[in-house]
Protein backbone atom coordinates (compact mmCIF):
# COMPACT_ATOMS: atom_id res chain seq x y z
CA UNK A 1 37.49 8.90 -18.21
CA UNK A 2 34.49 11.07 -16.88
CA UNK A 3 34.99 14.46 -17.40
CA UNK A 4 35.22 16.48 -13.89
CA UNK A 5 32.32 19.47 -13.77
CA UNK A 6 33.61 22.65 -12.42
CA UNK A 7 32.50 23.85 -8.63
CA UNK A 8 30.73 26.93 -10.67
CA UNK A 9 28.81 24.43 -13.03
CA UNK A 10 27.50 22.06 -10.56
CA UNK A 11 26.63 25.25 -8.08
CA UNK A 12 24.85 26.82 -11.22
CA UNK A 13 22.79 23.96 -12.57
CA UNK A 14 21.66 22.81 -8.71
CA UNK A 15 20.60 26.31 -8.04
CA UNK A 16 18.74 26.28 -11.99
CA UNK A 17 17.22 22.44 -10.34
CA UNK A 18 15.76 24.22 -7.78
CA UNK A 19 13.96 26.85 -9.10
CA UNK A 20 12.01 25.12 -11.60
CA UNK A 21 11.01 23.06 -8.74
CA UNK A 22 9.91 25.61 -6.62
CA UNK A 23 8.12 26.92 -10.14
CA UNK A 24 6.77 23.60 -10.40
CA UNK A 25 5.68 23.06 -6.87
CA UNK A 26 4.87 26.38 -5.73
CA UNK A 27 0.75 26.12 -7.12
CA UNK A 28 0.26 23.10 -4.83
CA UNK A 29 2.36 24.76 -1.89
CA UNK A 30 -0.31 27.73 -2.31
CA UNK A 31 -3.16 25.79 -2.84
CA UNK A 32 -2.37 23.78 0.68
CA UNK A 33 -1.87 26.97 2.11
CA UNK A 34 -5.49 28.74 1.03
CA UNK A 35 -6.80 25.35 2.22
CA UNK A 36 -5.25 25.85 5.79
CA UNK A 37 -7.67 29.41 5.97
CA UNK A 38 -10.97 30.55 6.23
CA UNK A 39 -12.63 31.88 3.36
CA UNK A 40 -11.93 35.77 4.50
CA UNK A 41 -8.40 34.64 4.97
CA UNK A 42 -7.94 32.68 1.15
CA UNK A 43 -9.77 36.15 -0.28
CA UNK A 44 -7.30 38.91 1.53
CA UNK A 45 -5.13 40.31 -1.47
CA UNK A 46 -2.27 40.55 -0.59
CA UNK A 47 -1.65 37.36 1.26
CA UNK A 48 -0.29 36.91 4.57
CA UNK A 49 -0.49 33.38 5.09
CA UNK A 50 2.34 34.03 8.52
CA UNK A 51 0.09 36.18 10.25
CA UNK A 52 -3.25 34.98 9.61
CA UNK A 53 -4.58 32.18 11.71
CA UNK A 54 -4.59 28.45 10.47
CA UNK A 55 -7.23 25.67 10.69
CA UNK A 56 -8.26 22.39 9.12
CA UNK A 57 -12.38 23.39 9.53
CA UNK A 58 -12.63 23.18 5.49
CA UNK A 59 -11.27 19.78 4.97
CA UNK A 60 -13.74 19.03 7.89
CA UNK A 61 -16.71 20.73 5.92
CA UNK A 62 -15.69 18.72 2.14
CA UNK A 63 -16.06 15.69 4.21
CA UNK A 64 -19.63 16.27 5.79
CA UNK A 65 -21.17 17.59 2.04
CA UNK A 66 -19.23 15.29 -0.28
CA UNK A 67 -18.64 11.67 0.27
CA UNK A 68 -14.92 11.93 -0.44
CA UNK A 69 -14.21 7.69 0.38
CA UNK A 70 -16.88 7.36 -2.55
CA UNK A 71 -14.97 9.62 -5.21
CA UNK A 72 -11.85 8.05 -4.32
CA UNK A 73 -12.73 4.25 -4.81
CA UNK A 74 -14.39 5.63 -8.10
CA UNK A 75 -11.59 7.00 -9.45
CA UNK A 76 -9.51 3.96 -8.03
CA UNK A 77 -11.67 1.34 -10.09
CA UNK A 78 -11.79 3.46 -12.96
CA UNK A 79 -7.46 3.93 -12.95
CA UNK A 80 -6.98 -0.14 -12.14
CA UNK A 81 -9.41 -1.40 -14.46
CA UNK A 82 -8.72 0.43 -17.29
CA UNK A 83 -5.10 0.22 -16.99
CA UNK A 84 -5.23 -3.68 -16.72
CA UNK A 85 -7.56 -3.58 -19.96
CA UNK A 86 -5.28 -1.13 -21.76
CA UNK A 87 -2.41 -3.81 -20.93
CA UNK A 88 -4.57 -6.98 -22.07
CA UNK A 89 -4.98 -5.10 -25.62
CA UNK A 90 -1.85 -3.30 -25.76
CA UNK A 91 0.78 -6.05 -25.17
CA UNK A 92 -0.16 -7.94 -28.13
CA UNK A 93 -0.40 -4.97 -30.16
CA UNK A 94 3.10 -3.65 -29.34
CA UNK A 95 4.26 -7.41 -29.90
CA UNK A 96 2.84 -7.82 -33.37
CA UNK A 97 4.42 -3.89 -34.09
CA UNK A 98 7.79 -4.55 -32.75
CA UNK A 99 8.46 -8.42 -33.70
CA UNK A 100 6.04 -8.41 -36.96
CA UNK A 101 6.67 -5.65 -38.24
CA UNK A 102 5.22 -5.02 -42.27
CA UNK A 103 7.79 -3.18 -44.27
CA UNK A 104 4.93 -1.28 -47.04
CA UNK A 105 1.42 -1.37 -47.80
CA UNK A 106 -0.38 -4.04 -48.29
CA UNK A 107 -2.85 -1.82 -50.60
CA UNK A 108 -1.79 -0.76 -54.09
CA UNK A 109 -4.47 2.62 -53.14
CA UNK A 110 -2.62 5.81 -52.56
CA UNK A 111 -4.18 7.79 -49.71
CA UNK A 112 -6.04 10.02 -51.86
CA UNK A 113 -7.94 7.32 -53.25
CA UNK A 114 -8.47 5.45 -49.86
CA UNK A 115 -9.65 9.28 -48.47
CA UNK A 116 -12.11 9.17 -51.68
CA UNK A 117 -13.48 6.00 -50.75
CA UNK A 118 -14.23 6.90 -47.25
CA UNK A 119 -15.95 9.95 -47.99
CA UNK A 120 -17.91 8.70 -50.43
CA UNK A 121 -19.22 6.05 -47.75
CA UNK A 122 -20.03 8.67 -45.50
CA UNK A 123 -21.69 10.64 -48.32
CA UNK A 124 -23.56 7.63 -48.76
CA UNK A 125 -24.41 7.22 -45.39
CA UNK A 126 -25.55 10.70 -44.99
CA UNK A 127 -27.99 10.72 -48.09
CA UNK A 128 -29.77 7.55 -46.35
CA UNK A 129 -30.32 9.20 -43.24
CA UNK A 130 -31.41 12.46 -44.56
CA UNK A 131 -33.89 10.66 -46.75
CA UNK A 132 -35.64 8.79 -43.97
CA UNK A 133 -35.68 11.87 -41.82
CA UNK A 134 -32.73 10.98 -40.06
CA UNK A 135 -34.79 8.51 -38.15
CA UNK A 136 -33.51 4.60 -38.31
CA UNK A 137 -36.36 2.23 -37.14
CA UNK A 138 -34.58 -1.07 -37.94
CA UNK A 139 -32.22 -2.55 -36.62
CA UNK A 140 -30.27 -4.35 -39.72
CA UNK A 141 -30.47 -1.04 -41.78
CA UNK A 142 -28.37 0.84 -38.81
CA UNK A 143 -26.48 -1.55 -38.60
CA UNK A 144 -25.55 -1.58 -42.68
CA UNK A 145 -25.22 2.22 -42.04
CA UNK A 146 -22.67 2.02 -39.31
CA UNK A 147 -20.40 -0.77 -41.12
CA UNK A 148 -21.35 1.53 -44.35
CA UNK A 149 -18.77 3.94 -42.28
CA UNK A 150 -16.63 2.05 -40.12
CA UNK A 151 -15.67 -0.60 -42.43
CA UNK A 152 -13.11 1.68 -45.59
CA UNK A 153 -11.49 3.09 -42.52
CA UNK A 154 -10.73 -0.34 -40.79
CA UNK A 155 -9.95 -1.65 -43.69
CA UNK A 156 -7.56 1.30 -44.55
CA UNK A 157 -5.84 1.30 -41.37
CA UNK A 158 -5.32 -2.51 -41.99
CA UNK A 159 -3.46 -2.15 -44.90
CA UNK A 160 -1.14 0.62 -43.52
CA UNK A 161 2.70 -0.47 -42.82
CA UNK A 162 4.21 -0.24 -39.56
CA UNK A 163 5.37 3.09 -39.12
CA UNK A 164 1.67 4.27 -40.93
CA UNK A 165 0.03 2.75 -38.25
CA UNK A 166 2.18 3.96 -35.42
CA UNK A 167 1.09 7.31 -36.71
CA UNK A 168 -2.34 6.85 -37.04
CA UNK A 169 -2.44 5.49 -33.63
CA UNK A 170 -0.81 9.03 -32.46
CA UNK A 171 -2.55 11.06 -34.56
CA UNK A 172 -5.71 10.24 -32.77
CA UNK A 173 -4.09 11.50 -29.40
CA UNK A 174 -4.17 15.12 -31.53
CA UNK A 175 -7.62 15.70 -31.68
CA UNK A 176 -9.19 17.90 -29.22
CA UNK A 177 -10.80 16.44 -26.95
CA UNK A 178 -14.21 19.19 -27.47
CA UNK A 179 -14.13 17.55 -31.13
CA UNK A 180 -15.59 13.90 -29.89
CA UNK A 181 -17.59 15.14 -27.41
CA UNK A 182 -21.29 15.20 -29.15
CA UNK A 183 -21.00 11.65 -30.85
CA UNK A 184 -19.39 10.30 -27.21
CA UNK A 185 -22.27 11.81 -25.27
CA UNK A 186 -24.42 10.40 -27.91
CA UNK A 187 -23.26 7.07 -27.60
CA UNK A 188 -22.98 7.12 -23.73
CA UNK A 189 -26.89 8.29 -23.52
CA UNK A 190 -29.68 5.83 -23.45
CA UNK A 191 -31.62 8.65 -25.64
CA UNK A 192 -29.12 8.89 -28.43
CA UNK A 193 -27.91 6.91 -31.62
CA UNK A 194 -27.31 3.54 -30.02
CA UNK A 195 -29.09 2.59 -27.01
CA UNK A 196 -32.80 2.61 -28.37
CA UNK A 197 -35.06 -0.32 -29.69
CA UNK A 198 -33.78 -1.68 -32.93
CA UNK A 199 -36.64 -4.58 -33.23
CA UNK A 200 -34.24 -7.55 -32.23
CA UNK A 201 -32.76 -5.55 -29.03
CA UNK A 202 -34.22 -3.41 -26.80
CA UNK A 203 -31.72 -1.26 -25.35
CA UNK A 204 -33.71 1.38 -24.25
CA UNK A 205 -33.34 0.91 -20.52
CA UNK A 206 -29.36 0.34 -20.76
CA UNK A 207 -27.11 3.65 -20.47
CA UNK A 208 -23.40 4.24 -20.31
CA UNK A 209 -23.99 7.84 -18.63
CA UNK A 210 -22.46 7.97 -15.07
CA UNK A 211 -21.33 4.34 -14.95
CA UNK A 212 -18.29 2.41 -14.85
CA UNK A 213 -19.30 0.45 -17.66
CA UNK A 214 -18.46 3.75 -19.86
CA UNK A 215 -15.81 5.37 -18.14
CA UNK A 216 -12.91 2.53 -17.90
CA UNK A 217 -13.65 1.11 -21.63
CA UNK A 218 -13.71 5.17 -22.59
CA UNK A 219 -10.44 6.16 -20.02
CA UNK A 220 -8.76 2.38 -21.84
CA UNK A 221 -9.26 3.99 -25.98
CA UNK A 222 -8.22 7.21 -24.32
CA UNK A 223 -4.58 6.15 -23.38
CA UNK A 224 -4.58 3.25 -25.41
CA UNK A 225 -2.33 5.05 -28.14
CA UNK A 226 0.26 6.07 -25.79
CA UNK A 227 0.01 2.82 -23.88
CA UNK A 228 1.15 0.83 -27.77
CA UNK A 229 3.74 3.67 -28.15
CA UNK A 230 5.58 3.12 -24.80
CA UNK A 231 5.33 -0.73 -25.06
CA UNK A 232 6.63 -1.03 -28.73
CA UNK A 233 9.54 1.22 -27.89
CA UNK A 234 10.36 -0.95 -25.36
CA UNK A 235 9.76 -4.16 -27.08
CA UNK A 236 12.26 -3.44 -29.79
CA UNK A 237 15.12 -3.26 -27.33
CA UNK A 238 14.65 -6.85 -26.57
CA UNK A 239 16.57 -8.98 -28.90
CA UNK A 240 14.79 -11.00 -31.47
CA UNK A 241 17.32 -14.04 -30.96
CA UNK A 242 15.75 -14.34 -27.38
CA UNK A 243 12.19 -14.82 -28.39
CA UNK A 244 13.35 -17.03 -31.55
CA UNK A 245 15.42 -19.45 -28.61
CA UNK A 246 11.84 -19.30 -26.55
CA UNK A 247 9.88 -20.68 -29.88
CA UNK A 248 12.98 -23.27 -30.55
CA UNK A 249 12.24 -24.40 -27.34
CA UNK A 250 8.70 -25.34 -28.33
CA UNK A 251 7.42 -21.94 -26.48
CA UNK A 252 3.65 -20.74 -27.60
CA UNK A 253 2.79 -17.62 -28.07
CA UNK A 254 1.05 -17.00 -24.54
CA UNK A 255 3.75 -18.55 -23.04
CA UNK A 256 6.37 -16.26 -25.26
CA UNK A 257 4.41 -13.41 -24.04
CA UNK A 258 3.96 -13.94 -20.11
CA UNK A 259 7.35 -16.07 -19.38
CA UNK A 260 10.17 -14.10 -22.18
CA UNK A 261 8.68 -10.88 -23.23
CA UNK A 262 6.96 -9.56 -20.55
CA UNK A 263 9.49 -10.50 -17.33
CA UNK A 264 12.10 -8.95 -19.57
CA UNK A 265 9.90 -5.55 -20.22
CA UNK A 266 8.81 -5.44 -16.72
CA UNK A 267 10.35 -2.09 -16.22
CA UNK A 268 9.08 -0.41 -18.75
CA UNK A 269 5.22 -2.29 -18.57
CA UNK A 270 5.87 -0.55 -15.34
CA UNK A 271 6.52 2.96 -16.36
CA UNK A 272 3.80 2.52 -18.94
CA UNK A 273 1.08 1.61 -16.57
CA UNK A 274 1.77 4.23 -13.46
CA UNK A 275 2.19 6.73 -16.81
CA UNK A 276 -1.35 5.31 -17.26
CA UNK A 277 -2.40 5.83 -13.98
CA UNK A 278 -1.12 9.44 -13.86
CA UNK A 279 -3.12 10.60 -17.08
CA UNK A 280 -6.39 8.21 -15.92
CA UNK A 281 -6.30 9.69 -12.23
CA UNK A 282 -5.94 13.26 -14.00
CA UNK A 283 -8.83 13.04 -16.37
CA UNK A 284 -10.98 15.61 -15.92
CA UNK A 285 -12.90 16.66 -19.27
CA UNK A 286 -14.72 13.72 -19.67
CA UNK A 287 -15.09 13.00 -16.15
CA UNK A 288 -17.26 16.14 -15.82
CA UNK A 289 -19.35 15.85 -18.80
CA UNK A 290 -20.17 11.97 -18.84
CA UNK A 291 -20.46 11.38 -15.30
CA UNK A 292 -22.81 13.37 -12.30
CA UNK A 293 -23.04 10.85 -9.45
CA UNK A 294 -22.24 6.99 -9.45
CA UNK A 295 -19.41 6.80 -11.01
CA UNK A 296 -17.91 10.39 -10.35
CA UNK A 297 -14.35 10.92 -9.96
CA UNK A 298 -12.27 12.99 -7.83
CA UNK A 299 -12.16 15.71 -10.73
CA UNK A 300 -15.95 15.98 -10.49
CA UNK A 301 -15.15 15.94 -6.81
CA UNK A 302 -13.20 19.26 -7.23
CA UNK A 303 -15.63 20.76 -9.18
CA UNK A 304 -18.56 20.62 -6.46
CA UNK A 305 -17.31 23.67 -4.76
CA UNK A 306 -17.45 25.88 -7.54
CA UNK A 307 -20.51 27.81 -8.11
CA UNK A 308 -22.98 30.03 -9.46
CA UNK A 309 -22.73 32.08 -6.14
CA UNK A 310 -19.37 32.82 -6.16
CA UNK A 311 -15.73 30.36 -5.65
CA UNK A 312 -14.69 29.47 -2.42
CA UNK A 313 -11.83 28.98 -2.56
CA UNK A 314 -10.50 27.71 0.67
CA UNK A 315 -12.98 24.80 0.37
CA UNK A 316 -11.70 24.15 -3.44
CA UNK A 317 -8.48 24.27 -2.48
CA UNK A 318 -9.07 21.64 0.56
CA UNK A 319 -11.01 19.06 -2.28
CA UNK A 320 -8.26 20.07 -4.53
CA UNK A 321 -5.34 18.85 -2.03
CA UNK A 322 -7.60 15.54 -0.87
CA UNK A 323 -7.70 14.92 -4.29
CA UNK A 324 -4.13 15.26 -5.64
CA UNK A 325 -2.47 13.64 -2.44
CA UNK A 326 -3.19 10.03 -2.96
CA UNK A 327 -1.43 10.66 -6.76
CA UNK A 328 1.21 12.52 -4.96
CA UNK A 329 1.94 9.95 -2.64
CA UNK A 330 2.16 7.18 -5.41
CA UNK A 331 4.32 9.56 -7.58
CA UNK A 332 6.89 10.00 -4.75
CA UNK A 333 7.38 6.57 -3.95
CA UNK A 334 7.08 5.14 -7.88
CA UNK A 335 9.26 7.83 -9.01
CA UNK A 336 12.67 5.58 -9.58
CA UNK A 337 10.43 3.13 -11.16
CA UNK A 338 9.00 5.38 -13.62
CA UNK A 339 11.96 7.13 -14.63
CA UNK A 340 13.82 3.88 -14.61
CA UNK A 341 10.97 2.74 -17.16
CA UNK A 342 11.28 5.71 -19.03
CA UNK A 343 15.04 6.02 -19.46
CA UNK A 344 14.46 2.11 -20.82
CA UNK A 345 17.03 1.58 -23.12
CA UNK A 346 18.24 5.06 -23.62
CA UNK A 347 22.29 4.05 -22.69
CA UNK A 348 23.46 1.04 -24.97
């Protein structure tokens, strides 16, 4: 039998209910506000928001200097594509975690050893590169280099078990963000380590810098981690028997995937990919170092109307509110979904 709550309890935790939300909400509720003034208005300390007139001039002014349509169907492309890509290479990840799972090592090395061996390669790799100036004119002999490197820790994380991997996976979520930023930028200009003429290709002219071809692969490795995380936890709460019945039944493994696994995940592939969209649509570090122009976001949006000469901060906050309503609106009317996704086999 359900245990009845006292009158005092349920009074006490709806009153605690809503004043973390009005915690929660109240920065947005002031930001619409200061967006609803004029700039002498959104600078008078102490407000008065009640007495002070009201007008919708700055949302009127972002519109005439920024293309706001533009930022928005970047940011759009960038959340759908790289959410369906993180799906394509997450699902059979999460598959081969949850329903193939490998109990221990597959490597006799203990981790000392392996973190010897991958040193040493980069040791290697360093000693080349200072010898020839740190210049690399072929293409073959950057390419040894970059294997030289890439290759102990692939091989490594190959050899890890299950639960190894999980946490190597998450572990790469830790890093600051600040921490990859020189070898990204790098690697995303046409002037850097990659995109130069190796002999066999020229890739001088090709660049990753304020395109879509380098912000959805780079927003896709980004949430990739969590993307695995969500979809193995939800994998293992569908019964093995179910997919063994499928492959009884003569079922292949694209068909045990898109007809038995997948219809039965649905709500938490759900979950997964609006968390997805949530954390993509939020992005804003690498938004507003990797891109300027083309393929600018609504976070690099925001940051237009912040300058040298001063803030202005009724105009910010107007960007800031046309940015954050179209994730608003998808939050409010996805919210049963996601927590329905995320509350995925929580009760037994």
């Amino acid at each position: 039998m359900a245990r009845r709550q006292s009158t005092r309890r349920t009074l006490l935790l709806t009153l605690l209910g809503w004043t973390l939300g009005i915690l929660l909400f109240f920065p947005i509720f002031w930001t619409l506000v200061a967006s609803l003034k004029t700039e002498s208005d959104a600078y008078t300390l102490p407000q008065n928001f009640l007495t002070t007139p009201w007008t919708l001039e700055n949302f009127g002014i972002v519109q005439e200097r920024s293309d706001y349509v533009r930022y928005v169907v970047n940011t759009g492309l960038i959340v759908i594509l790289s959410t369906a890509l993180a799906l394509v290479l997450a699902v059979p990840a999460a598959w081969s975690l949850a329903f193939a799972p490998v109990d221990k090592p597959t490597s006799r090395l203990n981790g000392w050893t392996w973190l010897a061996i991958m040193l040493s390669a980069a040791g290697a790799c360093f000693i080349v590169l200072y010898v020839n100036d740190w210049k690399v004119s072929n293409f073959f002999i950057g390419l040894a280099l970059l294997l030289l490197v890439v290759i102990p820790a692939t091989i490594w994380v190959w050899t890890r078990n299950t639960p190894g991997t999980l946490l190597w996976m998450l572990s790469t979520k830790m890093m600051p963000p600040a921490g990859a930023l020189i070898p990204i930028y790098l690697i995303f200009n046409r002037n850097g380590l990659v995109f130069r003429d190796w002999g066999v290709f020229d890739l001088r002219e090709f660049n990753l810098m304020d395109s879509l071809w380098g912000m959805v692969p780079l927003m896709t490795m980004l949430n990739l981690p969590i993307f695995i995380w969500m979809l193995f936890t939800y994998f293992k709460e569908i019964p093995l028997a179910i997919l063994e019945a499928a492959r009884m039944d003569g079922a292949l493994f694209w068909n045990e995937l898109t007809r038995v696994l997948m219809p039965m995940a649905l709500p938490g592939i759900a979950s997964t990919c609006l968390l997805n969209l949530i954390l993509t649509w939020n992005e804003a570090f690498w938004s507003l170092n990797l891109t300027n122009k083309y393929a600018a976001p609504l976070s690099f949006f925001i940051s237009e109307y912040s300058s040298p000469e001063g803030q202005f901060w009724a105009k910010l906050s107007a960007a800031s509110v046309m940015a954050i309503t179209p994730i608003l609106i998808i939050g409010w009317f996805s919210q049963k979904q996601l927590v329905r996704g995320l509350t995925f086999g929580a009760v037994k």
